[in-house]
Protein backbone atom coordinates (compact mmCIF):
# COMPACT_ATOMS: atom_id res chain seq x y z
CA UNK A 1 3.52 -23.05 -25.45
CA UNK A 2 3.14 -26.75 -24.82
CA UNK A 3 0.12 -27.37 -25.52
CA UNK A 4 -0.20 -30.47 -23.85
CA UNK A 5 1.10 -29.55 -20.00
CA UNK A 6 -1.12 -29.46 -16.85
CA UNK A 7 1.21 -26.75 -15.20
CA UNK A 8 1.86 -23.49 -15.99
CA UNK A 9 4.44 -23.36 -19.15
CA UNK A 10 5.44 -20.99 -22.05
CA UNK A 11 8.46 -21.05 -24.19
CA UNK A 12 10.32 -18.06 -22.20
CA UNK A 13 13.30 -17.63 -25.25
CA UNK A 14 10.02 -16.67 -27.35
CA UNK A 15 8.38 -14.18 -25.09
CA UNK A 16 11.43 -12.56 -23.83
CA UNK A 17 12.14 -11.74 -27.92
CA UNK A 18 8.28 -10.66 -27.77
CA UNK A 19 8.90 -8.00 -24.45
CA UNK A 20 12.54 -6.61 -25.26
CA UNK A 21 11.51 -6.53 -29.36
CA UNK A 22 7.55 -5.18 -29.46
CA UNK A 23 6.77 -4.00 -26.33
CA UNK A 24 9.64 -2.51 -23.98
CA UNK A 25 9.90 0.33 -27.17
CA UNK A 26 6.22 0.81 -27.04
CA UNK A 27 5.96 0.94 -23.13
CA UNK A 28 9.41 1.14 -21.35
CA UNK A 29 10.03 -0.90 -18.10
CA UNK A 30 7.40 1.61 -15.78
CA UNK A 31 5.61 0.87 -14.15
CA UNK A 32 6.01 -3.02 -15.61
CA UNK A 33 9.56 -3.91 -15.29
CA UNK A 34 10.86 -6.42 -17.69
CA UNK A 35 9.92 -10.01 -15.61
CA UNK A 36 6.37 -8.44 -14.89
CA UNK A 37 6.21 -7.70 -18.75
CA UNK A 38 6.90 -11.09 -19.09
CA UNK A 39 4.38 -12.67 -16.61
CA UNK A 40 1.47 -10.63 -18.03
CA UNK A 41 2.74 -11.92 -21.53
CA UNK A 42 2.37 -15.02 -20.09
CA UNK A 43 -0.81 -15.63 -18.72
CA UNK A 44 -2.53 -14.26 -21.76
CA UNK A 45 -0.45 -16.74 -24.31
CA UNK A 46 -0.97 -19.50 -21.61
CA UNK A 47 -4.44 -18.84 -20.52
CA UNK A 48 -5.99 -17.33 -23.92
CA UNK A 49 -8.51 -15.21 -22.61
CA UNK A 50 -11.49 -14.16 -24.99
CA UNK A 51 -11.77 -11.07 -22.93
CA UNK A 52 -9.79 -9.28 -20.20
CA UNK A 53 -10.97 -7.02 -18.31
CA UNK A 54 -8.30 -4.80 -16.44
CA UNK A 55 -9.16 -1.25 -14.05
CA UNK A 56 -6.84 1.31 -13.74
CA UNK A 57 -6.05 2.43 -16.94
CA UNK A 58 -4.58 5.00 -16.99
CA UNK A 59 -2.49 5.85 -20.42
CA UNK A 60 -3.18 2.21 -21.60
CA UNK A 61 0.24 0.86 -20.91
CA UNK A 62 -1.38 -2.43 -19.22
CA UNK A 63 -3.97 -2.34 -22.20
CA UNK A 64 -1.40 -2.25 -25.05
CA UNK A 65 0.32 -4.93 -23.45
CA UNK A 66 -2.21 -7.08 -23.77
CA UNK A 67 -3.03 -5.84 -26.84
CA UNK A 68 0.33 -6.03 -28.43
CA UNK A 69 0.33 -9.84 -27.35
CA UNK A 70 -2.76 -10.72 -28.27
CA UNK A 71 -1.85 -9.77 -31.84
CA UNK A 72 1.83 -10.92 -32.41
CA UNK A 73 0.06 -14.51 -31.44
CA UNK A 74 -2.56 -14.55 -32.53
CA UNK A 75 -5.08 -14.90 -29.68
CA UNK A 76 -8.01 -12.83 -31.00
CA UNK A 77 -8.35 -11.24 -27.42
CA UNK A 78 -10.29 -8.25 -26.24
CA UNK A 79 -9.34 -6.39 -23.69
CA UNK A 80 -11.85 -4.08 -21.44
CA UNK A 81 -10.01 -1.47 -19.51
CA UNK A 82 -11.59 0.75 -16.65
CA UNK A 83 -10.31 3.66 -15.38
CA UNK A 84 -12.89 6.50 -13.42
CA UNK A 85 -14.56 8.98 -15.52
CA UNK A 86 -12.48 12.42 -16.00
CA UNK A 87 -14.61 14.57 -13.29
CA UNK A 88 -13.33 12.12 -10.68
CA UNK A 89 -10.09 13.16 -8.63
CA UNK A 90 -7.50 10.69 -8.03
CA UNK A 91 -3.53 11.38 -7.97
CA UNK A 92 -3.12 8.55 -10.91
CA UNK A 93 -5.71 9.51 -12.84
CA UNK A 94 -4.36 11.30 -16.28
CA UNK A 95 -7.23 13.38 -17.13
CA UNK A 96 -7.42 13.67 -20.97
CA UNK A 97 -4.76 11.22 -21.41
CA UNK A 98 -6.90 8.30 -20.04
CA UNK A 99 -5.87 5.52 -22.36
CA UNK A 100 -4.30 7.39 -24.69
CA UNK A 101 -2.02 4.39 -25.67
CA UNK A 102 -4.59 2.15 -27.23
CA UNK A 103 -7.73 5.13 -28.37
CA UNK A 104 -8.96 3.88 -31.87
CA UNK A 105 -7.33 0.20 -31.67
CA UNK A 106 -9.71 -2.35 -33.13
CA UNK A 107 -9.76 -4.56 -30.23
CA UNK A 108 -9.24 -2.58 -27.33
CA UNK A 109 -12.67 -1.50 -25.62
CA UNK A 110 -12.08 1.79 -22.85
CA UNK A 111 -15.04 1.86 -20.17
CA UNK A 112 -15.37 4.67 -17.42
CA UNK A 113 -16.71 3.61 -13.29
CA UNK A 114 -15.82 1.66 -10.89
CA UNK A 115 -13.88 -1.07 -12.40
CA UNK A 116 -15.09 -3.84 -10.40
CA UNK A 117 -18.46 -2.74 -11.46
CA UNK A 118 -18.30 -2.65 -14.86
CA UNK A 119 -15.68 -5.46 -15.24
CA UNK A 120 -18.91 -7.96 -13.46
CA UNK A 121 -21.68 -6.68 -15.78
CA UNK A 122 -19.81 -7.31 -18.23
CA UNK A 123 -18.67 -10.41 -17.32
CA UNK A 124 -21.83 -11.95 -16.83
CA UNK A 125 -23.31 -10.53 -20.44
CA UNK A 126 -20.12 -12.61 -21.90
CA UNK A 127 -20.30 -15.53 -19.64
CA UNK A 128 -20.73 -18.30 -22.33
CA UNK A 129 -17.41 -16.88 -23.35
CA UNK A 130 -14.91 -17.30 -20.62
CA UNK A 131 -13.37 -17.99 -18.18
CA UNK A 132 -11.81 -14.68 -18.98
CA UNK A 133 -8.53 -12.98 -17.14
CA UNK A 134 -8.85 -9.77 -14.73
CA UNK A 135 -6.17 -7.74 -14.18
CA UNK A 136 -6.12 -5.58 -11.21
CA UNK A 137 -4.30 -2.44 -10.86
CA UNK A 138 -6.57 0.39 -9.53
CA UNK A 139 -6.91 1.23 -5.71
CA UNK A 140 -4.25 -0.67 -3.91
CA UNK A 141 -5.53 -0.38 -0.90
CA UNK A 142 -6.44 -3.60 1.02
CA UNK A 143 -10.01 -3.38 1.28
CA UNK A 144 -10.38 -1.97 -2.30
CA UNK A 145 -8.27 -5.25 -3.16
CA UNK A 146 -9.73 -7.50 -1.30
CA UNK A 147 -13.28 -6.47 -2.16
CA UNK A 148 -12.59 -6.69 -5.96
CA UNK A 149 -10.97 -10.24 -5.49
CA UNK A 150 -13.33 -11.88 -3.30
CA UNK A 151 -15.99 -11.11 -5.94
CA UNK A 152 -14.10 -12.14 -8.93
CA UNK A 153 -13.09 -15.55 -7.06
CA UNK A 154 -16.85 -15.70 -6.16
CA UNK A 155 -18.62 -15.38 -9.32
CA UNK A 156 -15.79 -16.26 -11.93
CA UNK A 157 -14.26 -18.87 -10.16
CA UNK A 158 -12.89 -20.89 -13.35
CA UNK A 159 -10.93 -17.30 -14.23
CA UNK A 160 -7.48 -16.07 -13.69
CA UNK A 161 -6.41 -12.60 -12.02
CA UNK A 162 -3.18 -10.98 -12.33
CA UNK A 163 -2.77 -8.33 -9.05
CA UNK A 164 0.07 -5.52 -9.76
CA UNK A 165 1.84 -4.38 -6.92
CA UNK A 166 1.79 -7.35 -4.68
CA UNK A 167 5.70 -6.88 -3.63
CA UNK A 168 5.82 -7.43 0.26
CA UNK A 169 8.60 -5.88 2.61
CA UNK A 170 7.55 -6.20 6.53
CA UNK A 171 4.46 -4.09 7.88
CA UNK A 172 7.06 -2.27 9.76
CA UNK A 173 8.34 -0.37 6.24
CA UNK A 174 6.83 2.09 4.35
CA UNK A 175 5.78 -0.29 1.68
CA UNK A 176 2.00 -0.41 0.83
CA UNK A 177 1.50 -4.17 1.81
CA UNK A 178 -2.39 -4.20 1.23
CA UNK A 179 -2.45 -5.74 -2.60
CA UNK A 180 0.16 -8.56 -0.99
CA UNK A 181 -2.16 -8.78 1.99
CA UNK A 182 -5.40 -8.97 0.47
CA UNK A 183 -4.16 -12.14 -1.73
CA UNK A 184 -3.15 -13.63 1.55
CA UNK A 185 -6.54 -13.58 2.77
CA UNK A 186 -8.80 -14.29 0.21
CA UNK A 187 -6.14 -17.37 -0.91
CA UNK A 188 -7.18 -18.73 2.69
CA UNK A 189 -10.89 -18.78 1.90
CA UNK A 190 -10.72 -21.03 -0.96
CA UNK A 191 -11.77 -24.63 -1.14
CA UNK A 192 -10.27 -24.81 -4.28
CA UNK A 193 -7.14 -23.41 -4.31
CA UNK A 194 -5.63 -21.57 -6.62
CA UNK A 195 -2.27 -22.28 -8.09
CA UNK A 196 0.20 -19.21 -7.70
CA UNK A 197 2.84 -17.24 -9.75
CA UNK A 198 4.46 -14.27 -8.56
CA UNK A 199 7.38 -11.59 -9.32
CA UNK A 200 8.84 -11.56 -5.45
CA UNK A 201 12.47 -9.94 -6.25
CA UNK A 202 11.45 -6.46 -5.67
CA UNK A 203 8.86 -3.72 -5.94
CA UNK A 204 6.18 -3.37 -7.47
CA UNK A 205 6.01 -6.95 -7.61
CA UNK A 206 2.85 -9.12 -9.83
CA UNK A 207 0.91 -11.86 -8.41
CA UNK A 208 -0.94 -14.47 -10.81
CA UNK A 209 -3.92 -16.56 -9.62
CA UNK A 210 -4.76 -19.46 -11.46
CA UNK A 211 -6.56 -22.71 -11.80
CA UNK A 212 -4.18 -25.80 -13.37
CA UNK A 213 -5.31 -27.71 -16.32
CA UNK A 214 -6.81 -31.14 -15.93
């Protein structure tokens, strides 16, 4: 990374080596295909979170990502993933194999509730250590989306947010458009804007909010 830069920059030869090397054998190219692997890469090595906080768990893929980045540069960040508890039914939720990608590694922190929740309290016990990077990838419906943005852009407005499945094909398909549509909106209510990155080729499709360096 250039160190120096007021946009968005990483050395791309070096964190392609990083996806196809460490983690495309650790977590294949679902649901993260290989430029999305390399956008969350990224924003951590560009932003260099202390703490991100992610919901929607799952089996951890998103989690050890993060992880797995963290560590090969040596970022020191921890990462606070969400997912609802076990009793709760939801078609993506994996029952006893919630997380079950990153259980017992050192700096990987599983929480169960509503992510948006959880993902504030903490954020406000730790503020004196951000701004911090949320990544969102539970409910993809709009309101769930735009709910869980508007708050983080409200009360940790100096953070970034990646949104997964932000891909947007025409109302009139059978795409879910909400994620793409809920960034729309809540991009329109800022004074300060945020700057944008996203994966727009195909589906599922990443979106990354955030703020340039001065």
């Amino acid at each position: 990374m250039n160190p120096h830069c007021v946009e968005f920059e990483c050395n791309n030869w070096v964190l392609s080596k990083h996806v196809i090397e460490r983690l495309v054998p650790l977590v294949g190219i679902h649901p993260f295909p290989l430029n999305e692997l390399l956008l969350m890469s990224a924003a951590l090595c560009r932003i260099h979170p202390k703490h991100v906080f992610e919901w929607g768990t799952n089996i951890g893929k998103s989690a050890r990502i993060f992880y797995e980045t963290s560590k090969c540069f040596g970022l020191g960040t921890t990462i606070h993933s969400i997912d609802l508890p076990e009793t709760v039914a939801h078609v993506e939720h994996p029952g006893k194999r919630r997380g079950a990608l990153v259980r017992g590694l050192r700096d990987v922190i599983l929480y169960e509730g509503d992510g948006l929740d959880v993902a504030s309290k903490l954020g406000h016990s730790m503020v004196n250590q951000g701004p911090f990077l949320f990544f969102l990838d539970g409910d993809h419906s709009y309101e769930s989306v735009r709910r869980e943005l508007s708050s983080i852009t409200e009360q940790f407005s100096s953070s970034s947010v990646l949104i997964h499945d932000t891909f947007y094909q025409s109302a009139e398909s059978s795409y879910n458009v909400g994620p793409y549509e809920a960034v729309q909106s809540v991009m329109r209510d800022q004074r300060d804007p945020y700057r944008i990155i996203a994966t727009s080729t195909g589906l599922p499709g990443m979106t990354l909010l955030y703020r340039a360096r001065s």
